[in-house]
Protein backbone atom coordinates (compact mmCIF):
# COMPACT_ATOMS: atom_id res chain seq x y z
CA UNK A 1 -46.83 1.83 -23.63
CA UNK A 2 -45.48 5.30 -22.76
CA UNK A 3 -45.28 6.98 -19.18
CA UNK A 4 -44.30 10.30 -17.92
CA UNK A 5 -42.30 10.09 -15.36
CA UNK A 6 -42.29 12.81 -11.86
CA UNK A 7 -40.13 12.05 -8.61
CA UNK A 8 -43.05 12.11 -6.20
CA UNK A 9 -43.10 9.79 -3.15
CA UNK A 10 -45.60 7.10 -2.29
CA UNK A 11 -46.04 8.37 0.75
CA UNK A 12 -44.44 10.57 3.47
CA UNK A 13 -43.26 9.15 7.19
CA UNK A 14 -41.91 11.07 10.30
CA UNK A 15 -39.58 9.03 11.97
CA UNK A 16 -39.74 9.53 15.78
CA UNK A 17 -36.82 7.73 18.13
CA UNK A 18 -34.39 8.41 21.02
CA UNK A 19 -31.65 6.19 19.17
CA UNK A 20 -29.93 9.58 16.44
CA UNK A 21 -28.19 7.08 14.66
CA UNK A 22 -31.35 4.75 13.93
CA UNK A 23 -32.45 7.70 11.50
CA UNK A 24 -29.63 7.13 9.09
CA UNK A 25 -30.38 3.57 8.51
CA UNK A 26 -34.09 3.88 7.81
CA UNK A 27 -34.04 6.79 5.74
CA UNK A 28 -32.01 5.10 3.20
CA UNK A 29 -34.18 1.62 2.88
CA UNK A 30 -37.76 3.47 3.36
CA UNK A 31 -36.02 6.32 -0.34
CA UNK A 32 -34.54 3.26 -1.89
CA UNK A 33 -38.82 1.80 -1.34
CA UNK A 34 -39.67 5.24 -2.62
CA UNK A 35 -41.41 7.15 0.19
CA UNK A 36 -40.00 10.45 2.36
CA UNK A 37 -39.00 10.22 5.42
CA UNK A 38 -37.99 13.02 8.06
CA UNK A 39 -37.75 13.58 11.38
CA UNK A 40 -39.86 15.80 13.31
CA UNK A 41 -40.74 18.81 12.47
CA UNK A 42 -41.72 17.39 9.29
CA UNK A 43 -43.30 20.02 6.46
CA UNK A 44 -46.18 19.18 4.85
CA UNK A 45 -48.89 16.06 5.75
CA UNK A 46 -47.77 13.10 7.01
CA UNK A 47 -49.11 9.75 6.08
CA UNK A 48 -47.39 7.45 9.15
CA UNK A 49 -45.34 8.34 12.19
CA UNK A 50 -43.12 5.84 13.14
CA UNK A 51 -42.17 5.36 16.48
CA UNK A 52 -38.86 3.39 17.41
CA UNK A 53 -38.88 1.97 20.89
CA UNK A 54 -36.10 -0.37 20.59
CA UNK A 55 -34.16 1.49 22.31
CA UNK A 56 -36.14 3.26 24.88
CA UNK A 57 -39.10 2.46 26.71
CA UNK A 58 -42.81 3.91 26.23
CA UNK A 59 -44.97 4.45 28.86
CA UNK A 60 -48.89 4.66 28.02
CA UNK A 61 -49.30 8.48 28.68
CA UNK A 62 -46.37 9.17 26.65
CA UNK A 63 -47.82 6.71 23.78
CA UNK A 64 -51.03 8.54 24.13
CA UNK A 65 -49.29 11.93 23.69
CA UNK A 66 -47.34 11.10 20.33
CA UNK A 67 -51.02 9.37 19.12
CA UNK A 68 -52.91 12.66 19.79
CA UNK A 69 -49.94 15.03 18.51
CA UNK A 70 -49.76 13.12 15.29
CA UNK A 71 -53.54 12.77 14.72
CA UNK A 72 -53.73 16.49 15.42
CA UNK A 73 -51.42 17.00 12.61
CA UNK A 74 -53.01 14.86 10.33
CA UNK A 75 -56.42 13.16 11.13
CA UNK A 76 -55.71 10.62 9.07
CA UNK A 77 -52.14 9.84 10.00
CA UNK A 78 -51.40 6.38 10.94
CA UNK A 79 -48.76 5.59 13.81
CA UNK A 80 -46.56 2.16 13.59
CA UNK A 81 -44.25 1.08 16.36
CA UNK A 82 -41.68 -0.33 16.21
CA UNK A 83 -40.26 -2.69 19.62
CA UNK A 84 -37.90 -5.13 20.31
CA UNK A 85 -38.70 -8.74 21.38
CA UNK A 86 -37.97 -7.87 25.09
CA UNK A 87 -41.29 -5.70 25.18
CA UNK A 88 -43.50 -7.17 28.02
CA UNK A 89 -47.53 -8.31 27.25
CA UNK A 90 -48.77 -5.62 28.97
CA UNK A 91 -46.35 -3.40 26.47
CA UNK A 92 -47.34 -4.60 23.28
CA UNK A 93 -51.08 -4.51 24.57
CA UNK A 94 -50.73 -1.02 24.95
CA UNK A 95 -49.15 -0.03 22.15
CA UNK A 96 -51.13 -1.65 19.81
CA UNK A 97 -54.40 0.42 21.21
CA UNK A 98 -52.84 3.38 19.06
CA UNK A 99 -51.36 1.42 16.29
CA UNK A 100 -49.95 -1.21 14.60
CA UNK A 101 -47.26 -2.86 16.27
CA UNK A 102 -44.13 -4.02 14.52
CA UNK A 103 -41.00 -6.33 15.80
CA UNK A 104 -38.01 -5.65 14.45
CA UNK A 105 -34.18 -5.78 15.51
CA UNK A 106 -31.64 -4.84 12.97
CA UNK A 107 -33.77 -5.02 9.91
CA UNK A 108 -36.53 -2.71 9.12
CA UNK A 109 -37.69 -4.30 5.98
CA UNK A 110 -40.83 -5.51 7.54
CA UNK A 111 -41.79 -2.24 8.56
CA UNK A 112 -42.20 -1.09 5.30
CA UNK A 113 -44.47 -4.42 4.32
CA UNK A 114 -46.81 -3.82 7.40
CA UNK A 115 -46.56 0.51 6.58
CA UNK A 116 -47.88 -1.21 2.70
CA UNK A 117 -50.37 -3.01 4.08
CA UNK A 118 -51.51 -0.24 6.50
CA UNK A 119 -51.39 2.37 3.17
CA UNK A 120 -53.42 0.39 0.82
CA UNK A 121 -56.10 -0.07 3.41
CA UNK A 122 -56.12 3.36 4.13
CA UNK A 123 -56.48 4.11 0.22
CA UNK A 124 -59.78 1.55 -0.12
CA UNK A 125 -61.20 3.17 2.87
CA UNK A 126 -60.79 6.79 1.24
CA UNK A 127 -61.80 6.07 -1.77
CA UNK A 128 -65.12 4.31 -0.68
CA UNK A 129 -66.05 7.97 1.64
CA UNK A 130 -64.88 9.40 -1.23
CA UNK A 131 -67.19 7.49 -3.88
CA UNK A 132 -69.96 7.60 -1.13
CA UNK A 133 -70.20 11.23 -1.47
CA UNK A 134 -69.90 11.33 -5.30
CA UNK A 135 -73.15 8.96 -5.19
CA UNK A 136 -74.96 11.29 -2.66
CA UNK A 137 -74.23 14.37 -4.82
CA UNK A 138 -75.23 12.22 -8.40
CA UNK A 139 -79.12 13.28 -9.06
CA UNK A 140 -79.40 10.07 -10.96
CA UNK A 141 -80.56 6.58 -9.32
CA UNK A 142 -77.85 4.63 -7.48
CA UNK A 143 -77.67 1.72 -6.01
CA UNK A 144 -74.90 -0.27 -3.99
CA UNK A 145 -75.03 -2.40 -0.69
CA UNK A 146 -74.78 -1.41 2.71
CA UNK A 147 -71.51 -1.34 4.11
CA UNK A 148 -72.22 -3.25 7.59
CA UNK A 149 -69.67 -6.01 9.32
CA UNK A 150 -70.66 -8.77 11.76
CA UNK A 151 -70.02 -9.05 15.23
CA UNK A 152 -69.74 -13.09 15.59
CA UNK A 153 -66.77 -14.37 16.33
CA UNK A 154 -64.44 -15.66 14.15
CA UNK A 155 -63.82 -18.94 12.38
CA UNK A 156 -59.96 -20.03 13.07
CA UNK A 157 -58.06 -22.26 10.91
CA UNK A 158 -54.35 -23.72 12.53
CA UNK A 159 -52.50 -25.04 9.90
CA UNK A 160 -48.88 -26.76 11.60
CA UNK A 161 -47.13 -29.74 12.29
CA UNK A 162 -47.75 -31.05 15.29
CA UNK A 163 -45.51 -30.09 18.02
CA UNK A 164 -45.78 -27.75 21.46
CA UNK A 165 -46.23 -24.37 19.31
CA UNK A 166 -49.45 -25.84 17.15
CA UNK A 167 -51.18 -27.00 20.58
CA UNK A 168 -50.45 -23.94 22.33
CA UNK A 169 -51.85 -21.78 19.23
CA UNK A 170 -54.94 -24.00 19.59
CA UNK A 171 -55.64 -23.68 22.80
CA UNK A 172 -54.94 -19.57 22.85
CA UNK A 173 -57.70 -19.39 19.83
CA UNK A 174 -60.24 -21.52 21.28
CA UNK A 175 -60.86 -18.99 23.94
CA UNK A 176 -62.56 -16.23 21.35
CA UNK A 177 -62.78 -18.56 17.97
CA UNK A 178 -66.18 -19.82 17.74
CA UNK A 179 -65.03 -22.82 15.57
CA UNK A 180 -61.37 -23.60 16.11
CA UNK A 181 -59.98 -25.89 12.83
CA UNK A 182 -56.53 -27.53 12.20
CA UNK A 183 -54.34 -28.56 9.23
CA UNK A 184 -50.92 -30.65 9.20
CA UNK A 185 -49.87 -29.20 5.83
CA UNK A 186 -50.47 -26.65 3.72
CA UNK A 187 -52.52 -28.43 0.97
CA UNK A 188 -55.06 -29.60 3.96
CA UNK A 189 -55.00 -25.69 4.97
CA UNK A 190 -55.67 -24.98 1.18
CA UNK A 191 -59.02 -27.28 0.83
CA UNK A 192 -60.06 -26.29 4.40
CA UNK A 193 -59.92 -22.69 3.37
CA UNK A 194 -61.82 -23.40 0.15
CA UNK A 195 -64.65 -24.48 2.01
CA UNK A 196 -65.00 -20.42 3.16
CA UNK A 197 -66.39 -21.39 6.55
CA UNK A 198 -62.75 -19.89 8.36
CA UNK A 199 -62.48 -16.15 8.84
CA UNK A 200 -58.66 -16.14 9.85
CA UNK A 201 -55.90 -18.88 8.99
CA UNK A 202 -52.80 -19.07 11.89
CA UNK A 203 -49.97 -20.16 9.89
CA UNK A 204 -46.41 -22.17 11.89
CA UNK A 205 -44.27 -22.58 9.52
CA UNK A 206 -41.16 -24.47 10.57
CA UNK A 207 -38.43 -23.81 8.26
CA UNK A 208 -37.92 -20.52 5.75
CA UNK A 209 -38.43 -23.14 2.96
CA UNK A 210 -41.89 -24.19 4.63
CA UNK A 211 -44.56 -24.58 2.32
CA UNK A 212 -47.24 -22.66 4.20
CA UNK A 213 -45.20 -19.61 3.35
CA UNK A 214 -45.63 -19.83 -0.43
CA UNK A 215 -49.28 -20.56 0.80
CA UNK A 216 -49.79 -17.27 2.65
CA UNK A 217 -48.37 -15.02 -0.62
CA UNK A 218 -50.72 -17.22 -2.83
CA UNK A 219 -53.63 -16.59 -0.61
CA UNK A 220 -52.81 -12.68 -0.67
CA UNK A 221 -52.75 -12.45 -3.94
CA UNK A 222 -55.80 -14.35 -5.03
CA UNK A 223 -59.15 -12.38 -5.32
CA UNK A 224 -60.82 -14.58 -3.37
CA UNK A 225 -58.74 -15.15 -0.55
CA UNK A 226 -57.47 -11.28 -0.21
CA UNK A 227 -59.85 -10.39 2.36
CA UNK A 228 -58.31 -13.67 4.40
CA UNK A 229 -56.00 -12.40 7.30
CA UNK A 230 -53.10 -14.50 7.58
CA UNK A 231 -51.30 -14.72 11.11
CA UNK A 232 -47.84 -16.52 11.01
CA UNK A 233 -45.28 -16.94 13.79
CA UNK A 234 -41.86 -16.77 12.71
CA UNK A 235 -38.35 -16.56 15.00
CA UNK A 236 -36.73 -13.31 16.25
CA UNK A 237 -34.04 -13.67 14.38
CA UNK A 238 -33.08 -15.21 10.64
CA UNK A 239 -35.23 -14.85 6.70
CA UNK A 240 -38.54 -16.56 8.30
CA UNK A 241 -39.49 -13.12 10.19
CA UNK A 242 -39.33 -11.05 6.96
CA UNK A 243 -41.07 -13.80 4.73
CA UNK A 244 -43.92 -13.93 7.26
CA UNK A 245 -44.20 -9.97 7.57
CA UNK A 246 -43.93 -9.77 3.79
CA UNK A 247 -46.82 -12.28 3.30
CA UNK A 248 -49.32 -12.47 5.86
CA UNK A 249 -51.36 -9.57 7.27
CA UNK A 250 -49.46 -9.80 11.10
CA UNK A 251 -46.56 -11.71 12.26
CA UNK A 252 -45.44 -12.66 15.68
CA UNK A 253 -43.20 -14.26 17.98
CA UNK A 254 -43.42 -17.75 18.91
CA UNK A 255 -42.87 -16.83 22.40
CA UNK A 256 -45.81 -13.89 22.46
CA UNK A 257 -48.05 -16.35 20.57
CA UNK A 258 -50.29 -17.44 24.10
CA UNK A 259 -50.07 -14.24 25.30
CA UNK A 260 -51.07 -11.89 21.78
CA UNK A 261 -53.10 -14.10 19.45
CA UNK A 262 -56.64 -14.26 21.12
CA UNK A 263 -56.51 -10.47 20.82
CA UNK A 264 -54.85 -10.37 17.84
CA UNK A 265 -57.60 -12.75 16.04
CA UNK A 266 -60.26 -10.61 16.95
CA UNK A 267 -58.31 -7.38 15.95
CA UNK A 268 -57.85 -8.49 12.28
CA UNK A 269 -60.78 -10.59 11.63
CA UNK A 270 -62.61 -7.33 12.31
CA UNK A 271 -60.30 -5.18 10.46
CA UNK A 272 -60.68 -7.98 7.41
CA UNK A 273 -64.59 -7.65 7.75
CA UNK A 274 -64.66 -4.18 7.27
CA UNK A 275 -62.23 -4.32 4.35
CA UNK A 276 -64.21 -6.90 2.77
CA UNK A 277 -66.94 -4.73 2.70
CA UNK A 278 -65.96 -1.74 1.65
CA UNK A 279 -64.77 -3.76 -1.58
CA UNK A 280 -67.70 -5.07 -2.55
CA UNK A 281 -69.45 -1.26 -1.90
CA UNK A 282 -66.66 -0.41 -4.88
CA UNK A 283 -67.39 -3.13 -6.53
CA UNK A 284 -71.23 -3.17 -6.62
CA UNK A 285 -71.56 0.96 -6.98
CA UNK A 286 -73.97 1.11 -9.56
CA UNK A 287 -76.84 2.62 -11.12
CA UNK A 288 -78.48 4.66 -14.00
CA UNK A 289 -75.93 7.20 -15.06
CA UNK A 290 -72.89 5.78 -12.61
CA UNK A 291 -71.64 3.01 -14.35
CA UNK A 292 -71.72 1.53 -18.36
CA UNK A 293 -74.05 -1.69 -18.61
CA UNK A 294 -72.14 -2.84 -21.32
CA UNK A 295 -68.68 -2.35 -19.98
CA UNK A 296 -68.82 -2.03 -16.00
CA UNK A 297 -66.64 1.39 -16.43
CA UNK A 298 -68.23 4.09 -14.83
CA UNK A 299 -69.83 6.85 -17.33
CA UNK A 300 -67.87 9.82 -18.47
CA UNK A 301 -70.12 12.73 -16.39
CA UNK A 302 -69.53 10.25 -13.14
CA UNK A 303 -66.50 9.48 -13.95
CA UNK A 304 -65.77 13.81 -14.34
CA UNK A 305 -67.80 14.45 -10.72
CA UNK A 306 -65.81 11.98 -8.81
CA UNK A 307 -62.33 12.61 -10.39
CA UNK A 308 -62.56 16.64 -9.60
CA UNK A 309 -63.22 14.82 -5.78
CA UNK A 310 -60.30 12.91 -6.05
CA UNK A 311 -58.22 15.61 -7.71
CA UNK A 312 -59.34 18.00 -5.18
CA UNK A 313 -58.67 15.85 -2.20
CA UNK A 314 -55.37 15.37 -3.80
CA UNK A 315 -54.51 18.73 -3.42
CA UNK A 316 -55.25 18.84 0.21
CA UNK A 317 -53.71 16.08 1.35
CA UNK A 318 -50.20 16.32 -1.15
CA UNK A 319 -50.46 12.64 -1.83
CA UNK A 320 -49.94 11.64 -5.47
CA UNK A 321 -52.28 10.80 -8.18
CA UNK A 322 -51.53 8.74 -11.65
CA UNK A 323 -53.81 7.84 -14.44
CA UNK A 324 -53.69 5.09 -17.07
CA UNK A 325 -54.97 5.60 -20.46
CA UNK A 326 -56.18 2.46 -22.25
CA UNK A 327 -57.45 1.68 -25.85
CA UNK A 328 -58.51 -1.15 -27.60
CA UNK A 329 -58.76 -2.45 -30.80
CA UNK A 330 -59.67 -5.72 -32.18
CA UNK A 331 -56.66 -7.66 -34.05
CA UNK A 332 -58.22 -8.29 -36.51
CA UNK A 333 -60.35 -5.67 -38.31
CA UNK A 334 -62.08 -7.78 -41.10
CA UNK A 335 -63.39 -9.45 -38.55
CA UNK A 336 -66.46 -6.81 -38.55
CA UNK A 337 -67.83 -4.02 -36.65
CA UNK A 338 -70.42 -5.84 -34.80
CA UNK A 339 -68.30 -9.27 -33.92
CA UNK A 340 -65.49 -5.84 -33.16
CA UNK A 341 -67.52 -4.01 -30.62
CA UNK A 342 -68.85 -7.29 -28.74
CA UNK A 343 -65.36 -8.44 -28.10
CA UNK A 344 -64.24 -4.77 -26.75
CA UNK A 345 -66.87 -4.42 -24.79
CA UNK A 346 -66.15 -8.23 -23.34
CA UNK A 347 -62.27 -6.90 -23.03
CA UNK A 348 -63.83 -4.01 -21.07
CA UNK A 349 -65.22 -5.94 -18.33
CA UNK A 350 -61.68 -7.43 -18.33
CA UNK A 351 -60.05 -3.83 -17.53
CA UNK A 352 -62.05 -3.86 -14.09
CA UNK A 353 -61.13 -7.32 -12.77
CA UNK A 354 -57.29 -6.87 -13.52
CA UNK A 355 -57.50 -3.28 -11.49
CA UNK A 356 -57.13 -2.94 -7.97
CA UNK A 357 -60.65 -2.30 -5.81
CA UNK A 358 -59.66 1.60 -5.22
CA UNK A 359 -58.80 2.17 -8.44
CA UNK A 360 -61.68 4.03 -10.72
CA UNK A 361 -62.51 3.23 -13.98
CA UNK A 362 -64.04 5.39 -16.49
CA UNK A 363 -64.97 5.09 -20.22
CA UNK A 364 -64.21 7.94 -22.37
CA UNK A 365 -65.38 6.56 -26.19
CA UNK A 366 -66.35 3.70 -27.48
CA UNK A 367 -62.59 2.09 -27.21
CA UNK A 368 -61.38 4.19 -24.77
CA UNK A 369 -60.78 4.08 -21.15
CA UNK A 370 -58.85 5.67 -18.12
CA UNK A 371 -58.16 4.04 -14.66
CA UNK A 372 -57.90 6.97 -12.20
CA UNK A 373 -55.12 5.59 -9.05
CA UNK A 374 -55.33 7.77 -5.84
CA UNK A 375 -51.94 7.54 -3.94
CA UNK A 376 -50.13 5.93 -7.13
CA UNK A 377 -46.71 7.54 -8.68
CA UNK A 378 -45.84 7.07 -12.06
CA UNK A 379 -43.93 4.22 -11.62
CA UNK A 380 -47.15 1.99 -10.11
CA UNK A 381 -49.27 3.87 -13.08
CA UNK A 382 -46.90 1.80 -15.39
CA UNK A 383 -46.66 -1.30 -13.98
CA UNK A 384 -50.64 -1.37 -14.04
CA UNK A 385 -50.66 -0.11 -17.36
CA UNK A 386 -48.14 -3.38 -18.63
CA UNK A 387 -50.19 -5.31 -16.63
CA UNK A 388 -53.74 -4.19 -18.61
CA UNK A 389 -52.05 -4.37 -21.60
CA UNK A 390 -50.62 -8.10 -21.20
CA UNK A 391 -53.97 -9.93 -19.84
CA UNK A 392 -55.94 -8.29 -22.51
CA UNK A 393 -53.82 -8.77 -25.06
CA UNK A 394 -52.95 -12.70 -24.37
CA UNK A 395 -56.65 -13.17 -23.61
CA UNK A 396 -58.94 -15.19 -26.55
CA UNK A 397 -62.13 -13.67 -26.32
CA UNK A 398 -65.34 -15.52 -27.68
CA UNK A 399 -68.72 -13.71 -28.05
CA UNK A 400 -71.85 -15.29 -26.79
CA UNK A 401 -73.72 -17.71 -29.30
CA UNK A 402 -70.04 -18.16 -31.45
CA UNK A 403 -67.61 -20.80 -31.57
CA UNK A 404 -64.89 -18.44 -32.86
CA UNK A 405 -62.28 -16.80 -30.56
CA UNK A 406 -61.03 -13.18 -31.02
CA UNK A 407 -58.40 -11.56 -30.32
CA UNK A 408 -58.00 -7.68 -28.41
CA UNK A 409 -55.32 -5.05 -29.18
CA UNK A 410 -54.10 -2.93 -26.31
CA UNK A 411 -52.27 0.17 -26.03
CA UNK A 412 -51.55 2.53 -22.74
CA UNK A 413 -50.27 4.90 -21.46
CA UNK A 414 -49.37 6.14 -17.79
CA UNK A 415 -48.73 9.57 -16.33
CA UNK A 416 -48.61 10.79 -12.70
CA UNK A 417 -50.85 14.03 -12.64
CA UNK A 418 -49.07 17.48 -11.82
CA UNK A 419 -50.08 18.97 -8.50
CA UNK A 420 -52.93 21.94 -9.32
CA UNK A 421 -53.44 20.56 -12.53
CA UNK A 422 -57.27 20.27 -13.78
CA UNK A 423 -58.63 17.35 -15.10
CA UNK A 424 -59.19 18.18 -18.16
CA UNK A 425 -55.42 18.80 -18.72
CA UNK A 426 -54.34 15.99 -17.08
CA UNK A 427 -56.71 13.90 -19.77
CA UNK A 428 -55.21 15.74 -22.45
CA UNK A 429 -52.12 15.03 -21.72
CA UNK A 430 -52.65 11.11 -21.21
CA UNK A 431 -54.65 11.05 -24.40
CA UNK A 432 -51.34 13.13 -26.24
CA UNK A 433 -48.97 10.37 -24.66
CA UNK A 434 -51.68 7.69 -25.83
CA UNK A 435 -51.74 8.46 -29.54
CA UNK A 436 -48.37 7.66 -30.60
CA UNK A 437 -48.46 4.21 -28.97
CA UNK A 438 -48.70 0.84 -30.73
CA UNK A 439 -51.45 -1.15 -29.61
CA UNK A 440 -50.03 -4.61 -28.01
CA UNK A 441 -51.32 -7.88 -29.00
CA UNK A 442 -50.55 -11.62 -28.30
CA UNK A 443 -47.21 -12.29 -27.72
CA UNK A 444 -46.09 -15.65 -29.46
């Protein structure tokens, strides 16, 4: 697996505050996470403007005036804020109508979790107005489903022990839930959540060693549960408030639980909704001429219209692009062409499940395939590129109507694409890096 290697941020922040000497400490964790930060004025797009009002109070007009300068400097700009714990209901209400809301003290580390979070949703929903428009512009027949969200309220599962905090998160959800649930532990939240009838889980963990924690990162990682928004209450100060930031989709105060959770359930289980379904638009985009029946990768002249989209959109915005260059090859040659291109074309399939849901797949030959990533460095490009390489290449394939298992070669390689650069020579180059790579197989 090769890579070639540009220092281009993730993603670049303005950082807005009254405290001079707050800039100093952020700057160095949000380069050593590798994204830019700057205060204002900032050069070129920014992707989120954070706001520190820790140590300063924000009244509503003056939140409403940083929203509307930011936005008008980037449309798509995102704002976080970031408060204290001594920020009043009212406060935090009002905040939170022009962004996300963040509590922190002394440690910014979950800022840059929830800023993640906030990024990759931003890339799905980009991608899917961006794929949208590829489809509209195809002349061929395309299909994919509608991308609608429902306006019932949500399912709520409670998982805690019992104690004061568990009943007063019960009795704040029952207000808007229209099926409140509870759980004692978290292997009763696990089965009650594989039943799908909850739309948001409320997590109380009660020590940093609490096994709802290790719950909540599971959940966010699974495929099936990745649409579920976690909630989890943690203390002001001490590990639990950056475990529950860094693994569930909001995290609050125990004391601002009454007070913020029936607005904050309906907040993310419509945000979740939404997500969901743009995912399964990326996921079921289909049709004669858009994607490979065989393989599920979309077809090389799709693959060319949407990618000059992306590239394009690229170049307005500044953000980074990276592409992955894959190519199989069964293990063992002898074992025939036609056994051979059944178990690529099964190890295909595989190459789109392992990818993330913005990421775009295309097949260039028979054995060869590239995974366009919008907002990805090189450094992500190569960690998805070891990651293709090891599930295909410890995977046992067996072809329909045989007992015999086969085995899949893999070999990538990753390269972040040069600003301006067309696609064509961006390919090139990926396919140059690709051919003096040893294909990976099982490791024993």
């Amino acid at each position: 697996m090769e890579r070639l290697q540009n220092d281009t941020p993730r993603a670049r922040f303005a950082w807005i505050s009254a405290d001079s000497g707050s800039f100093s400490d952020a700057s160095a964790l949000f380069r050593r996470a590798g994204y830019a930060i700057a205060e204002p004025p900032v050069e070129g797009v920014i992707d989120v403007a954070l706001v520190d009002v820790r140590s300063s109070r924000l009244t509503v007009k003056g939140a409403q005036k940083l929203a509307e300068a930011a936005r008008s400097r980037a449309p798509e700009c995102g704002i976080v804020f970031i408060g204290g714990a001594n920020l009043t209901s009212a406060e935090r209400a009002h905040l939170r109508r022009f962004g996300d809301l963040v509590i922190a003290e002394t440690d910014l580390s979950p800022v840059i979790d929830i800023c993640r979070y906030r990024l990759r949703i931003r890339s799905i929903a980009e991608e899917t107005g961006e794929r949208l428009k590829s489809v509209a512009a195809s002349t061929r027949l395309s299909e994919f489903p509608p991308i609608e969200t429902s306006s019932k309220a949500p399912s709520v599962l409670i998982a805690s022990a019992p104690g004061p905090l568990a009943l007063a998160a019960l009795s704040a959800a029952e207000g808007v839930a229209s099926n409140c649930g509870a759980a004692l532990t978290a292997g009763q939240a696990l089965r009650a959540l594989e039943t799908g009838l909850f739309d948001v889980a409320v997590f109380l963990p009660k020590a940093e060693g609490d096994p709802l924690i290790s719950l909540a990162r599971s959940l966010r990682r699974h495929h099936r549960f990745q649409d579920l928004p976690v909630i989890m209450a943690a203390p002001d100060e001490g590990p639990r408030l950056k475990l529950a930031t860094a693994n569930a989709a909001e995290a609050m105060l125990p004391q601002h639980l009454v007070e913020d959770l029936p607005a904050r359930l309906l907040a993310v289980s419509r945000r979740a909704r939404l997500v969901g379904a743009m995912r399964r638009f990326l996921a079921a985009c289909a049709g004669d001429g858009v994607r490979d029946r065989f393989s599920g990768a979309f077809t090389p002249q799709f693959f060319a219209q949407h990618a000059e989209r992306i590239f394009a959109r690229a170049d307005q915005t500044g953000r980074p692009t990276a592409l992955v260059c894959i190519r199989l090859a069964p293990a063992a040659p002898e074992d025939g062409d036609i056994t051979a291109g059944r178990t690529l074309t099964e190890a295909a399939r595989l190459i789109n499940r392992v990818c993330r849901a913005e990421d775009f797949v295309g097949r260039l030959t028979r054995d060869t395939f590239i995974v366009l990533m919008s907002g990805a460095v090189a450094a992500d490009a190569t960690f998805a590129a070891r990651r293709i390489e090891g599930v295909i290449a410890n995977t046992m394939f067996r072809t329909r109507g045989e007992r015999n298992l086969y085995a899949v070669a893999a070999a990538s390689a990753a390269i972040e694409r040069t600003p301006g650069s067309r696609l064509d020579e961006t390919i090139a180059a990926a396919l140059a890096r690709l051919n003096g790579v040893e294909p990976r197989t099982a490791e024993r």
